[in-house]
PDB file of N, CA and C in Angstrom:
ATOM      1  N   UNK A   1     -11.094   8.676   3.668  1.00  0.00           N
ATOM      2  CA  UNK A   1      -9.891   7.939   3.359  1.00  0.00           C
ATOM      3  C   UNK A   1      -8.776   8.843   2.851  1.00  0.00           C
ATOM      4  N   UNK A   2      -8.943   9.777   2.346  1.00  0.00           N
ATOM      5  CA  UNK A   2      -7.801  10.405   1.118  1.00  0.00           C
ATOM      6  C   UNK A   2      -7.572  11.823   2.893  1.00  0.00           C
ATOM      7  N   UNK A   3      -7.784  11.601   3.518  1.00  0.00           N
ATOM      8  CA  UNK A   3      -7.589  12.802   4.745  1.00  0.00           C
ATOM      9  C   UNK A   3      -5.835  11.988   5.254  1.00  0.00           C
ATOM     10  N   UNK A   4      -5.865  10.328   4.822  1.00  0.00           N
ATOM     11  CA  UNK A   4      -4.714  10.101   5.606  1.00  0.00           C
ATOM     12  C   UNK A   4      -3.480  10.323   4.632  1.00  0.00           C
ATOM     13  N   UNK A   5      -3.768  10.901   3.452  1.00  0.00           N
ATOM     14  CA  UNK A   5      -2.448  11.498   2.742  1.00  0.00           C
ATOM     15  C   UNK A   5      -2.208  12.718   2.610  1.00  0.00           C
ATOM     16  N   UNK A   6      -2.814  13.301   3.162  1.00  0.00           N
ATOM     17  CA  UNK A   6      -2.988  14.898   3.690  1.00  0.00           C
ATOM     18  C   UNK A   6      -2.154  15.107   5.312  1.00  0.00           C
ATOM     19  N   UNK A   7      -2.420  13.850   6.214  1.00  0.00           N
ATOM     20  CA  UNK A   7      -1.941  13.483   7.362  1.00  0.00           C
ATOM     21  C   UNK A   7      -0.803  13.012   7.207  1.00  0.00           C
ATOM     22  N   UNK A   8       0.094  12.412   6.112  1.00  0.00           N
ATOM     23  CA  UNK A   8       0.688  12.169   5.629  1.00  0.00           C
ATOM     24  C   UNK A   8       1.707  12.887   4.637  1.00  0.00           C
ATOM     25  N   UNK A   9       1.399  13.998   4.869  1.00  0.00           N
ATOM     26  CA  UNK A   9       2.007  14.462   3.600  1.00  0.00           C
ATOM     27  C   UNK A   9       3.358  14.508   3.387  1.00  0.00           C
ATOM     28  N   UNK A  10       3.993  14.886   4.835  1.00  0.00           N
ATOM     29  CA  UNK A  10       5.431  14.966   4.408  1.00  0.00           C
ATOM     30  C   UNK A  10       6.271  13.901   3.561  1.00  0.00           C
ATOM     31  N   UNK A  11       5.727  12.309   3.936  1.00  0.00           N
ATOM     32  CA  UNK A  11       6.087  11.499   3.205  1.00  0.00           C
ATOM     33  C   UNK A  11       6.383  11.737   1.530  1.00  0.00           C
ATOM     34  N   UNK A  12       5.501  12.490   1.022  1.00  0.00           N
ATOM     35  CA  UNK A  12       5.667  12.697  -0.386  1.00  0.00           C
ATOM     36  C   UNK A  12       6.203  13.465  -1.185  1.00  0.00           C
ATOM     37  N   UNK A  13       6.618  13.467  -2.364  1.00  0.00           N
ATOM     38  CA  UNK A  13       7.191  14.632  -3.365  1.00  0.00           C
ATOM     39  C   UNK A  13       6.118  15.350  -4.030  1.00  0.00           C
ATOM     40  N   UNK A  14       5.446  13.962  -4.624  1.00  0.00           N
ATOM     41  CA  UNK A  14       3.652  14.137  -5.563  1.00  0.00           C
ATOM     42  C   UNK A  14       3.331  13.089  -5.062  1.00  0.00           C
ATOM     43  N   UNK A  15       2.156  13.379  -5.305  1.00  0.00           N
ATOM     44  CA  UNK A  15       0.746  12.255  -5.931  1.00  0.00           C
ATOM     45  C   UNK A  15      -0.121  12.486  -6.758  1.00  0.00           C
ATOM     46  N   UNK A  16      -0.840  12.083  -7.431  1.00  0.00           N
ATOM     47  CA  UNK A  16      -1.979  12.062  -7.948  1.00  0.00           C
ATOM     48  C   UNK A  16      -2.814  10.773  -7.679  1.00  0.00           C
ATOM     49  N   UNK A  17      -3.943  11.061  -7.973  1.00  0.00           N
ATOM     50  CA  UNK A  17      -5.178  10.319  -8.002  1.00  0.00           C
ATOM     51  C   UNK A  17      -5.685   9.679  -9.546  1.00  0.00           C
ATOM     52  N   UNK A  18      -5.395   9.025  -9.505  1.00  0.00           N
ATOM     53  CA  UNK A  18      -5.647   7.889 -10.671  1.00  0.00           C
ATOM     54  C   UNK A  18      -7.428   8.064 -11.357  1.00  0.00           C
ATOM     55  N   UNK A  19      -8.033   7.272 -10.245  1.00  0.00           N
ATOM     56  CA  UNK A  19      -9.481   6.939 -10.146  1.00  0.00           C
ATOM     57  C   UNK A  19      -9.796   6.940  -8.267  1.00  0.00           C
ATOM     58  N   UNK A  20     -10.802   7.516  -8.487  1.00  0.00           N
ATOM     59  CA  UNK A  20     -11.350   7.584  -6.722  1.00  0.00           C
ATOM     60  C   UNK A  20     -13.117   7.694  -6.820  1.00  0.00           C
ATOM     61  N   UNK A  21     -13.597   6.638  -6.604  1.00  0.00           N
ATOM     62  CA  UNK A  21     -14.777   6.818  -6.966  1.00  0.00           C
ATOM     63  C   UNK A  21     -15.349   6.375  -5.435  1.00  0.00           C
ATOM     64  N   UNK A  22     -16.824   6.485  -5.106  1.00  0.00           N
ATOM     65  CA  UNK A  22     -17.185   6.295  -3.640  1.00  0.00           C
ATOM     66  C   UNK A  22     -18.770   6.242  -3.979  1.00  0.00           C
ATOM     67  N   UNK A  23     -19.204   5.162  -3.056  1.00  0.00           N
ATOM     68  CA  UNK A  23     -20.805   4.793  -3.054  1.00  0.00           C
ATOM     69  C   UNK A  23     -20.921   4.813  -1.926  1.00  0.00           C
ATOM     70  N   UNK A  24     -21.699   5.209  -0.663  1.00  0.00           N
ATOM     71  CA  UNK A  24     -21.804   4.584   0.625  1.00  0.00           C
ATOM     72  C   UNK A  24     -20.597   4.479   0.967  1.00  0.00           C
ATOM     73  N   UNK A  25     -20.154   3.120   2.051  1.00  0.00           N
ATOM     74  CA  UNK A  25     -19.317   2.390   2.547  1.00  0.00           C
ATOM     75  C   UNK A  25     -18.286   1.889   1.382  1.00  0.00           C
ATOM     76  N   UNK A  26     -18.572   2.129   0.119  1.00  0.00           N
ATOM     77  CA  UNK A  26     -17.818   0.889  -0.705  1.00  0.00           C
ATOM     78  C   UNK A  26     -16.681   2.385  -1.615  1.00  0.00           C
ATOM     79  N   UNK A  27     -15.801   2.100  -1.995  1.00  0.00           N
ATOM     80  CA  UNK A  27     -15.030   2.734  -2.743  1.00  0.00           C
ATOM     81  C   UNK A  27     -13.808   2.281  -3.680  1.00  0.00           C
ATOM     82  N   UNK A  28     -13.495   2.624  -4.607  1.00  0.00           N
ATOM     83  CA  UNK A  28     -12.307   2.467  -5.762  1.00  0.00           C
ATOM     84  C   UNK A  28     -11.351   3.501  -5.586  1.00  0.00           C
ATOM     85  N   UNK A  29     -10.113   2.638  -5.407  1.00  0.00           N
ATOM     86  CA  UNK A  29      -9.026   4.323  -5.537  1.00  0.00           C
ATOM     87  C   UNK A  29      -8.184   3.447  -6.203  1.00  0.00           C
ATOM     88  N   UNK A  30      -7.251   4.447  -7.116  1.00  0.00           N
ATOM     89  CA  UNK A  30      -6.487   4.047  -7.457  1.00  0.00           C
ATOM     90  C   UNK A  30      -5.143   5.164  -7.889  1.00  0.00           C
ATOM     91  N   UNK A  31      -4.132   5.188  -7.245  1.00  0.00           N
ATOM     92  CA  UNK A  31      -3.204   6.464  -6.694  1.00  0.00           C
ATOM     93  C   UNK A  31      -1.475   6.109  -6.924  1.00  0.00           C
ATOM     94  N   UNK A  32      -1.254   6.569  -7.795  1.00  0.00           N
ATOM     95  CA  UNK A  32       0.217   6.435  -7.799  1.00  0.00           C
ATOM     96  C   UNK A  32       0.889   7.822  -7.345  1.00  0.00           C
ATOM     97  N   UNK A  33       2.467   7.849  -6.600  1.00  0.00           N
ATOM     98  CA  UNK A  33       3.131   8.746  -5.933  1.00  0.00           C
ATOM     99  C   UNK A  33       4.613   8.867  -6.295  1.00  0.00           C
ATOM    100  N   UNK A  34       4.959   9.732  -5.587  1.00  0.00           N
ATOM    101  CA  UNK A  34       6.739   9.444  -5.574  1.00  0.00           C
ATOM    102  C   UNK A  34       6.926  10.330  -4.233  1.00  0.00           C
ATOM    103  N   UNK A  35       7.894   9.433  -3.514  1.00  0.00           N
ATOM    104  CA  UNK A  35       7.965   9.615  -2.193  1.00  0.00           C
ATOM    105  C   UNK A  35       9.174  10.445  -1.820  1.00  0.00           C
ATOM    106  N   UNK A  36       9.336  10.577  -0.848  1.00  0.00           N
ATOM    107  CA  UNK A  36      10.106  11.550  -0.419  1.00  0.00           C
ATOM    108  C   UNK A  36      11.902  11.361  -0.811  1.00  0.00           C
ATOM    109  N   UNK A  37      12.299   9.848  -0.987  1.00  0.00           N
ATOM    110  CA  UNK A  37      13.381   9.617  -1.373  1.00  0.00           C
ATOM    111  C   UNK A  37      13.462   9.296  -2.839  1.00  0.00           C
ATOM    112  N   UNK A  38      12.278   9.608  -3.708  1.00  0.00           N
ATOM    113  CA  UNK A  38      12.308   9.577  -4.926  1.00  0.00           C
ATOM    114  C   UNK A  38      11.973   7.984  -5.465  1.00  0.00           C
ATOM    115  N   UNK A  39      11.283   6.946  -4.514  1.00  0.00           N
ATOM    116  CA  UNK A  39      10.730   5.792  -4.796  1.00  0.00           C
ATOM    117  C   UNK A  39       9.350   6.057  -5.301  1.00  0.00           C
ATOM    118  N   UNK A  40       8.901   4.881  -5.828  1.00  0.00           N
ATOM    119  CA  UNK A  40       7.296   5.151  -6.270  1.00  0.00           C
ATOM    120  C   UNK A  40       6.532   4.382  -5.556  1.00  0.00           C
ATOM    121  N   UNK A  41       5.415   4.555  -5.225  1.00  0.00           N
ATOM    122  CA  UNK A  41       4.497   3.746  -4.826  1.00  0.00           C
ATOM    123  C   UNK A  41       2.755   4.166  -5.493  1.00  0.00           C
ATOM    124  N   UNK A  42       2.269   2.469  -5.621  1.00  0.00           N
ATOM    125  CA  UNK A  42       1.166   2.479  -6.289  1.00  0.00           C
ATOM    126  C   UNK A  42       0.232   1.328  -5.460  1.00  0.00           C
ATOM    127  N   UNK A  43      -0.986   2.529  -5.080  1.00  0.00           N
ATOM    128  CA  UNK A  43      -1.916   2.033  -4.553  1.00  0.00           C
ATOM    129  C   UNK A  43      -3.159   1.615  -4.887  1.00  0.00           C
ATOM    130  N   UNK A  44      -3.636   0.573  -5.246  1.00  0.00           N
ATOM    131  CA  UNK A  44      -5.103   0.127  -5.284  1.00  0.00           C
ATOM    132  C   UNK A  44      -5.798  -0.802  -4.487  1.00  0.00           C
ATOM    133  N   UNK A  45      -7.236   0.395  -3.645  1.00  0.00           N
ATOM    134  CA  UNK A  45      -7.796  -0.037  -2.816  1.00  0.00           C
ATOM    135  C   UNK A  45      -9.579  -0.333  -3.045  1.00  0.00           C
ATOM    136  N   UNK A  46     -10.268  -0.953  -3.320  1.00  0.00           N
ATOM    137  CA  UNK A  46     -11.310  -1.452  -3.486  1.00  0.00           C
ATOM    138  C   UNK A  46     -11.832  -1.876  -2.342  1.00  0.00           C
ATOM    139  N   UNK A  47     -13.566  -1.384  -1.804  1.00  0.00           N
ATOM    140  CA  UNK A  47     -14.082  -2.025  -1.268  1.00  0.00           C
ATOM    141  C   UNK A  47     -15.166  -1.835  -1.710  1.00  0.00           C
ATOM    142  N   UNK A  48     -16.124  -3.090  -2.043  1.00  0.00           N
ATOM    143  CA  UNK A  48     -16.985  -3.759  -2.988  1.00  0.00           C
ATOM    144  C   UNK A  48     -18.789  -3.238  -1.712  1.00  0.00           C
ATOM    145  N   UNK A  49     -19.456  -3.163  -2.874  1.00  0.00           N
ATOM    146  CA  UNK A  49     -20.546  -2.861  -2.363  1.00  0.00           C
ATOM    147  C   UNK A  49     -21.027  -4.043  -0.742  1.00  0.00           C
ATOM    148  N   UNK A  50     -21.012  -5.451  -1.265  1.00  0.00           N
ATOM    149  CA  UNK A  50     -20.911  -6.319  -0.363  1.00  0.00           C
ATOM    150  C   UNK A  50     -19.730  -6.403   0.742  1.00  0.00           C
ATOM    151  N   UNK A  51     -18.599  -5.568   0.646  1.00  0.00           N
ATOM    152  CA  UNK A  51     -17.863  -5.600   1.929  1.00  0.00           C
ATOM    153  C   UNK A  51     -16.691  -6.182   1.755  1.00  0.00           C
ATOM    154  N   UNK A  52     -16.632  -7.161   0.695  1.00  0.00           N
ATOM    155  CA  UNK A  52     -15.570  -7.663  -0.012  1.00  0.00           C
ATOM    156  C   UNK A  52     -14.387  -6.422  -0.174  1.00  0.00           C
ATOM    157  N   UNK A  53     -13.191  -7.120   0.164  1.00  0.00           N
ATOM    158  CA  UNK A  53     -12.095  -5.865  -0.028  1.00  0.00           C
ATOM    159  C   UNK A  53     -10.938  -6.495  -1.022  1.00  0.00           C
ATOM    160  N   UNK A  54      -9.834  -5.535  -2.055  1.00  0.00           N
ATOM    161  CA  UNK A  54      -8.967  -6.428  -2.775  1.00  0.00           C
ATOM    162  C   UNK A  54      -7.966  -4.697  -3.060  1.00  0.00           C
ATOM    163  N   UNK A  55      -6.547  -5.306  -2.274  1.00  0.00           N
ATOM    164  CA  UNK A  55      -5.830  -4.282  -2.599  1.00  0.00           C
ATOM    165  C   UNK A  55      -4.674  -4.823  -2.909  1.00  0.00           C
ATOM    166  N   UNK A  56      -3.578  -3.655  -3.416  1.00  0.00           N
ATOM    167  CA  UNK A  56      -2.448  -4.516  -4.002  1.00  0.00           C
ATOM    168  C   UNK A  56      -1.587  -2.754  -3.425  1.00  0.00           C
ATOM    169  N   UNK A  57      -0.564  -2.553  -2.481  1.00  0.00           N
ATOM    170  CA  UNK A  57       0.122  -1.547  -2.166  1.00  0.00           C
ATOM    171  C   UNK A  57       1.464  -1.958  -3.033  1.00  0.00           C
ATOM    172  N   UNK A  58       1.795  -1.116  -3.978  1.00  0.00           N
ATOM    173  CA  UNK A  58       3.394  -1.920  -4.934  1.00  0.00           C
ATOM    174  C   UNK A  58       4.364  -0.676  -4.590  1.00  0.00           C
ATOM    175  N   UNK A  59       5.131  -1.073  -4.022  1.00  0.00           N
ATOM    176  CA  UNK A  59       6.353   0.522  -3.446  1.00  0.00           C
ATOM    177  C   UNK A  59       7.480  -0.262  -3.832  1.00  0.00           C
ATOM    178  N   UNK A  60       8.410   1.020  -5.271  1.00  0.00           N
ATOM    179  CA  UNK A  60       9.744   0.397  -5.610  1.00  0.00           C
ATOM    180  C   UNK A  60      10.674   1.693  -5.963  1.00  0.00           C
ATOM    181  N   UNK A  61      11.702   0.523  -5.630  1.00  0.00           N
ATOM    182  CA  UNK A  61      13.330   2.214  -6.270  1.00  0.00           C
ATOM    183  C   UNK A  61      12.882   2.898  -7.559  1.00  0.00           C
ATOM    184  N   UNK A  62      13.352   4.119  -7.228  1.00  0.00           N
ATOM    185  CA  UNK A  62      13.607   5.115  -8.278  1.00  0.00           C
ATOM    186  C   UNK A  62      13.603   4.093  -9.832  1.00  0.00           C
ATOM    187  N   UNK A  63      14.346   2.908  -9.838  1.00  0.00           N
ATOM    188  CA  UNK A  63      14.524   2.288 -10.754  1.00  0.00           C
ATOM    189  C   UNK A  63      13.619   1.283 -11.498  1.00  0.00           C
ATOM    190  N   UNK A  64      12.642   1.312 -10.461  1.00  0.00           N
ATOM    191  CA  UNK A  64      11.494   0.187 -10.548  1.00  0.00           C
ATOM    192  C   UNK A  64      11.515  -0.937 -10.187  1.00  0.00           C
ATOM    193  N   UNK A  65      13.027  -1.439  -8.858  1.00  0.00           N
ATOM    194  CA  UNK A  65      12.828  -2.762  -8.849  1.00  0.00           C
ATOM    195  C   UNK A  65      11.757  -2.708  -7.381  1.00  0.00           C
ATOM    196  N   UNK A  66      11.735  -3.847  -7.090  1.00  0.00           N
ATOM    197  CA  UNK A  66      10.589  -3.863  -6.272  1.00  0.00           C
ATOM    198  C   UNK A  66      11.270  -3.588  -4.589  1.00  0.00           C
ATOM    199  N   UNK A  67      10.109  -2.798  -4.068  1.00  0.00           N
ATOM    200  CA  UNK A  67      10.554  -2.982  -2.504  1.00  0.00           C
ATOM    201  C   UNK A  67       9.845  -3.633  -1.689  1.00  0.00           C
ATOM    202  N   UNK A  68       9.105  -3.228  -1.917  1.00  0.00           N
ATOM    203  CA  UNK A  68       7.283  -3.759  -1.277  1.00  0.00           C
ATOM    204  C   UNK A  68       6.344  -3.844  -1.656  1.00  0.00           C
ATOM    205  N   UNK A  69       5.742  -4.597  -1.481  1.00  0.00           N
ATOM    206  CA  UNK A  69       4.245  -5.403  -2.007  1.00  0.00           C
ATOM    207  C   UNK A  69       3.718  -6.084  -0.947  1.00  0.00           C
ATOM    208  N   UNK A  70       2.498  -5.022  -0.712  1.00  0.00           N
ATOM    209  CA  UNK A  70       1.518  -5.797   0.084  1.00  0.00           C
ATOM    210  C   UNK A  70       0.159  -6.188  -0.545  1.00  0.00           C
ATOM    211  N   UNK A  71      -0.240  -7.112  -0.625  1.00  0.00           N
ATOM    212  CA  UNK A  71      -2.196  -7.775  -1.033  1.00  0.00           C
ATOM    213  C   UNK A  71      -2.616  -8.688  -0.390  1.00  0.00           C
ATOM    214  N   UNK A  72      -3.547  -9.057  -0.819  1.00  0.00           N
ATOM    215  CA  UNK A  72      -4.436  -9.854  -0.652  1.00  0.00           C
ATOM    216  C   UNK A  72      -5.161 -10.535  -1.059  1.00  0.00           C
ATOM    217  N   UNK A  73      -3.632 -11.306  -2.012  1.00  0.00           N
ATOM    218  CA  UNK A  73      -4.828 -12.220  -3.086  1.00  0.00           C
ATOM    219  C   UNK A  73      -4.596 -13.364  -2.481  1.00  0.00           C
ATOM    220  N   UNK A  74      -5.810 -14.116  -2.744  1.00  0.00           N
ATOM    221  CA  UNK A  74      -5.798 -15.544  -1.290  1.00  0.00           C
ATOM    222  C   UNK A  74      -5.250 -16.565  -1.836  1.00  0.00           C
ATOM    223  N   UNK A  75      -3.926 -16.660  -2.881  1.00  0.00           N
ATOM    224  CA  UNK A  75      -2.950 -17.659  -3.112  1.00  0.00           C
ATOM    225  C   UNK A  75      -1.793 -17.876  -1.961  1.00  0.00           C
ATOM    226  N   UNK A  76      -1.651 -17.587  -0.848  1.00  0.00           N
ATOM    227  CA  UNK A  76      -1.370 -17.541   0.094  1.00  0.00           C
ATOM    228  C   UNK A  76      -1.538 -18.010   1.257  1.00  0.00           C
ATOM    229  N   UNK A  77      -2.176 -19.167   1.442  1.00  0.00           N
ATOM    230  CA  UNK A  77      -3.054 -19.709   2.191  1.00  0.00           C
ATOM    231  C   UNK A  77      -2.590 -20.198   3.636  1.00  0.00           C
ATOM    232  N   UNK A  78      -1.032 -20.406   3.663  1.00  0.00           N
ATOM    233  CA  UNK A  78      -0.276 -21.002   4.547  1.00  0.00           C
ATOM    234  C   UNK A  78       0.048 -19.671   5.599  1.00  0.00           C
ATOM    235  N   UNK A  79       0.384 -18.562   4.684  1.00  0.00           N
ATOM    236  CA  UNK A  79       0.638 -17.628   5.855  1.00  0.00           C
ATOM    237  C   UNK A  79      -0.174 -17.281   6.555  1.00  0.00           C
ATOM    238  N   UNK A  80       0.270 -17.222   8.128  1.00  0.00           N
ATOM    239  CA  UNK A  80      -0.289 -16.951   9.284  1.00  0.00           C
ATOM    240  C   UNK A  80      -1.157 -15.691   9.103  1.00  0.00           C
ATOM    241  N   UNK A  81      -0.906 -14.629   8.152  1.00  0.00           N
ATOM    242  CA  UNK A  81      -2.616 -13.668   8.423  1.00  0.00           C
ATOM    243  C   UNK A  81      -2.589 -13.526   7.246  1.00  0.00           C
ATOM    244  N   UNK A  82      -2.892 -14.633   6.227  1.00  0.00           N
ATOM    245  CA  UNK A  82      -3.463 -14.743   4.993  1.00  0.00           C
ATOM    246  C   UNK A  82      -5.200 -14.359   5.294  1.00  0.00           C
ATOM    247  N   UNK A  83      -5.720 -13.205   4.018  1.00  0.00           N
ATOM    248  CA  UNK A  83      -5.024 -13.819   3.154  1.00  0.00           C
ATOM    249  C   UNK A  83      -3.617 -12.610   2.907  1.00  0.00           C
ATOM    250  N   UNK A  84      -3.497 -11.811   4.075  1.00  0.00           N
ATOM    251  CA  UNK A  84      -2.953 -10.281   3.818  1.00  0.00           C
ATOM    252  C   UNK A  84      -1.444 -10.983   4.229  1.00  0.00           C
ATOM    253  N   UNK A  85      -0.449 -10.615   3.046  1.00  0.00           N
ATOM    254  CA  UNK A  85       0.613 -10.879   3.221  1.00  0.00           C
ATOM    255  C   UNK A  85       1.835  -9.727   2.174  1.00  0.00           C
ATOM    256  N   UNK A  86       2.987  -9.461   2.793  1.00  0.00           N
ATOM    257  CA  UNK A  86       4.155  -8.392   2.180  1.00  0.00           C
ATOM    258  C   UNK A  86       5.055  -9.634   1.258  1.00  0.00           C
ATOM    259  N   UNK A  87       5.307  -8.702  -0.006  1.00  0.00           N
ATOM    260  CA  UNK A  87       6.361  -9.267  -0.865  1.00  0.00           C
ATOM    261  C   UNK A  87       7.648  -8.573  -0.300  1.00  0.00           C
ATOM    262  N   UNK A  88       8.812  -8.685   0.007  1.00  0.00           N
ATOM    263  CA  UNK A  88      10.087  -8.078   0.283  1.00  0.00           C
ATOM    264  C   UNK A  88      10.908  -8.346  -0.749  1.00  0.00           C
ATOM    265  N   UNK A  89      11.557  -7.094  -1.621  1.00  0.00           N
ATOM    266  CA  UNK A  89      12.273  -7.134  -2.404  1.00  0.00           C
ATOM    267  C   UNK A  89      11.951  -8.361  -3.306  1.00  0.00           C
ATOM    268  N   UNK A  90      13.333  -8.539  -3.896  1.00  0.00           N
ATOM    269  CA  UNK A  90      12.923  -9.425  -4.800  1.00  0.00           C
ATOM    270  C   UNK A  90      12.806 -11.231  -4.541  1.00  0.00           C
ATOM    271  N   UNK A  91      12.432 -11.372  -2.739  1.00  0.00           N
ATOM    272  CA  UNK A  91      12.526 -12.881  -2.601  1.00  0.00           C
ATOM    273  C   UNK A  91      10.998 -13.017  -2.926  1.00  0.00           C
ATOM    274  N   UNK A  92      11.012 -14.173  -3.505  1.00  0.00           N
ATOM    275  CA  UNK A  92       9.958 -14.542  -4.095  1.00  0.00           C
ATOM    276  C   UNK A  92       8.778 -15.223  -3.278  1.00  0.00           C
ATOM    277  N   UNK A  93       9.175 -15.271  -2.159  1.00  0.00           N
ATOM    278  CA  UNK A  93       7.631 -15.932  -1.002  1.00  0.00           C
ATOM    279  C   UNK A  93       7.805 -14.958  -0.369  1.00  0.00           C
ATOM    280  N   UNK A  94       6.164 -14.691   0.281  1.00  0.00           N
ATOM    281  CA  UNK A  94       5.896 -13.528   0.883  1.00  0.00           C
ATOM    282  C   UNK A  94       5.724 -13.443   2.421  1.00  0.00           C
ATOM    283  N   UNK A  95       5.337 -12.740   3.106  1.00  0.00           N
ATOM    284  CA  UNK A  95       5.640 -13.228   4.737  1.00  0.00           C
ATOM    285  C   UNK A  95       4.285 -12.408   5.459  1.00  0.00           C
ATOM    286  N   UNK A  96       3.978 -12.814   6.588  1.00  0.00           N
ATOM    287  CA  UNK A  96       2.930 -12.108   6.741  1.00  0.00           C
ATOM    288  C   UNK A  96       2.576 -10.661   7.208  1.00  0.00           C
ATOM    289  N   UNK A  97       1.593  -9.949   7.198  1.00  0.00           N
ATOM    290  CA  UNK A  97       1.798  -8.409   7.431  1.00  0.00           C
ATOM    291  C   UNK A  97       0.574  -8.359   7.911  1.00  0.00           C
ATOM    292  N   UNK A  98       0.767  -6.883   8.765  1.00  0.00           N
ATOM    293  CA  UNK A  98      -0.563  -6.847   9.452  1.00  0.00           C
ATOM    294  C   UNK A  98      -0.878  -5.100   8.769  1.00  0.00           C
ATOM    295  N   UNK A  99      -0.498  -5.053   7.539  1.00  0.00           N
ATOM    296  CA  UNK A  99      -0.724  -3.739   6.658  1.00  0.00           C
ATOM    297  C   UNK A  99      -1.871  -4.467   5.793  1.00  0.00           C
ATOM    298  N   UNK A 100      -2.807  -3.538   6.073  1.00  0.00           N
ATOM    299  CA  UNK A 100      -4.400  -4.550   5.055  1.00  0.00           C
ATOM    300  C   UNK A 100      -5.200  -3.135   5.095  1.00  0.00           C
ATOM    301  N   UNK A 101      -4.698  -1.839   5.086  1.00  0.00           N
ATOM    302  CA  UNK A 101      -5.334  -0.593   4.443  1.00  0.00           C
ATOM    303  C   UNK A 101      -4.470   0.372   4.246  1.00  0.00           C
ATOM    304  N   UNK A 102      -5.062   1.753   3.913  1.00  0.00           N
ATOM    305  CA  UNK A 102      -4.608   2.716   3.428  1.00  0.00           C
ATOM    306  C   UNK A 102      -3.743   3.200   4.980  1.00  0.00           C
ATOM    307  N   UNK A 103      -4.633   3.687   5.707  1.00  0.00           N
ATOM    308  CA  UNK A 103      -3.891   4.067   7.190  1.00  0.00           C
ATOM    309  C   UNK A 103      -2.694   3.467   7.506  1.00  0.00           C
ATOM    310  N   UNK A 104      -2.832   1.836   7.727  1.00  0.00           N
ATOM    311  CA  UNK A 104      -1.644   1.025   8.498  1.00  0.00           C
ATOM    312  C   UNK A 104      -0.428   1.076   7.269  1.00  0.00           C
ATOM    313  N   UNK A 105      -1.026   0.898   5.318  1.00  0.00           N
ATOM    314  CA  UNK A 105       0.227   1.250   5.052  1.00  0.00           C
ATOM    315  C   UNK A 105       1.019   2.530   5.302  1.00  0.00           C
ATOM    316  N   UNK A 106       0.137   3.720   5.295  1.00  0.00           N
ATOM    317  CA  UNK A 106       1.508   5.242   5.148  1.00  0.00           C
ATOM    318  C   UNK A 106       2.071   5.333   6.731  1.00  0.00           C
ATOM    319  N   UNK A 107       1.338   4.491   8.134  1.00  0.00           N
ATOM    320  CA  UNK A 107       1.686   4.548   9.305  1.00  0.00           C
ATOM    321  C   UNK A 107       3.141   4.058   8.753  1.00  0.00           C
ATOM    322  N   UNK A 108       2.980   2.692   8.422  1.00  0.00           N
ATOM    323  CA  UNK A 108       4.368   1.587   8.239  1.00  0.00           C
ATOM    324  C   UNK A 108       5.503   2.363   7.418  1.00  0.00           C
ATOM    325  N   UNK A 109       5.359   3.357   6.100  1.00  0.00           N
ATOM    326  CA  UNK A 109       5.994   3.864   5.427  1.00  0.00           C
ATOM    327  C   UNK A 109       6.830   4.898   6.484  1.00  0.00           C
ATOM    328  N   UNK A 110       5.775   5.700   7.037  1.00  0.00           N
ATOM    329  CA  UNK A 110       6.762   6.275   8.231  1.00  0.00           C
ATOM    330  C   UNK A 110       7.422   5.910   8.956  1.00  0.00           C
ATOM    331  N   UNK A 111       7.407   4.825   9.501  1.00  0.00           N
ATOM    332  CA  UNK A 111       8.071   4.127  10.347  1.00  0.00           C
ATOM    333  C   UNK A 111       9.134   3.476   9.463  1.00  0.00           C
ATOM    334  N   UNK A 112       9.095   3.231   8.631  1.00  0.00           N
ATOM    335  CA  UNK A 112      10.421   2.577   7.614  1.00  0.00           C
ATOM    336  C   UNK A 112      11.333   3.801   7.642  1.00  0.00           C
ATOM    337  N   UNK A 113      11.134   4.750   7.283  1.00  0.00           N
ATOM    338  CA  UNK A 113      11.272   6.249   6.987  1.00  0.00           C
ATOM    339  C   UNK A 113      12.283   6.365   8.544  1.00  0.00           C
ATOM    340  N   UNK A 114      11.484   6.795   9.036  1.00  0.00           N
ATOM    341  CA  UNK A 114      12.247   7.079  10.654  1.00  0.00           C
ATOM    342  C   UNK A 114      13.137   6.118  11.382  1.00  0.00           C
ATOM    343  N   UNK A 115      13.353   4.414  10.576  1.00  0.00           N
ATOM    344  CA  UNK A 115      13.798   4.004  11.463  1.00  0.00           C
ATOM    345  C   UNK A 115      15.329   3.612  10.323  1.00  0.00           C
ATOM    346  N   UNK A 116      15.246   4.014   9.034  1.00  0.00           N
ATOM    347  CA  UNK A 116      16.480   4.489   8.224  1.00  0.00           C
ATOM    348  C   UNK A 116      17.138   5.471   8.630  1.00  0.00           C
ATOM    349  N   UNK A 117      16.274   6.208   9.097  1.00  0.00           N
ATOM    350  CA  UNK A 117      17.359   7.563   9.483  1.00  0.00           C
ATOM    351  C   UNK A 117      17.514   7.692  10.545  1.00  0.00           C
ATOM    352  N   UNK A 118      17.836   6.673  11.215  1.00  0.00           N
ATOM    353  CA  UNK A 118      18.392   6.531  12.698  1.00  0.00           C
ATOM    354  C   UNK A 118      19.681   6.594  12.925  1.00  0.00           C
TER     355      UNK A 118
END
């Protein structure tokens, strides 16, 4: 898992590693950054011995307001690929996303990335 922020790297200024622990198949991370335009993002990814998964991706301005928020907590029930759904800025209902790991989020970050500086 931690090979796709290495694959990733240009995206970043820093990172560190919080907590990263690993059993088998199942693992805890927990990783805060600051990105290449000086935003932060904070990642926690859990997958539970049983297969069960629970993440929360939180990416915001330099200032701390919010940009993005992706999880998967299943209060969400209506959206179409609940229970995985993006917070956008500061509107308060969330919409659906097909970002539900570590890979598809820093893919999407690049692609936000590249399609600002168009």
């Amino acid at each position: 898992m931690l090979q796709y922020f290495d694959f990733h790297a240009s995206l970043f200024s820093s990172w560190s590693i919080e907590r990263y622990e690993q059993e088998g198949n199942a693992h805890f991370l927990i990783m805060k950054a600051i990105l290449k335009d000086n935003s932060r993002i904070e990642i926690r990814d859990y997958v539970f011995l049983n297969g069960n998964r629970k993440y929360s991706y939180h990416w915001m301005e330099e200032n701390g307001q919010l940009r993005f928020r992706w999880d998967n907590a299943p209060h969400w029930i209506e959206i179409e690929t609940a229970p995985h759904h993006i917070h956008c800025g500061e509107n308060n209902t969330p919409e659906s996303s097909l970002v539900n790991n570590i890979e598809d989020l820093l893919n999407w970050i690049e692609l936000w990335f590249d399609r600002k500086h168009e």
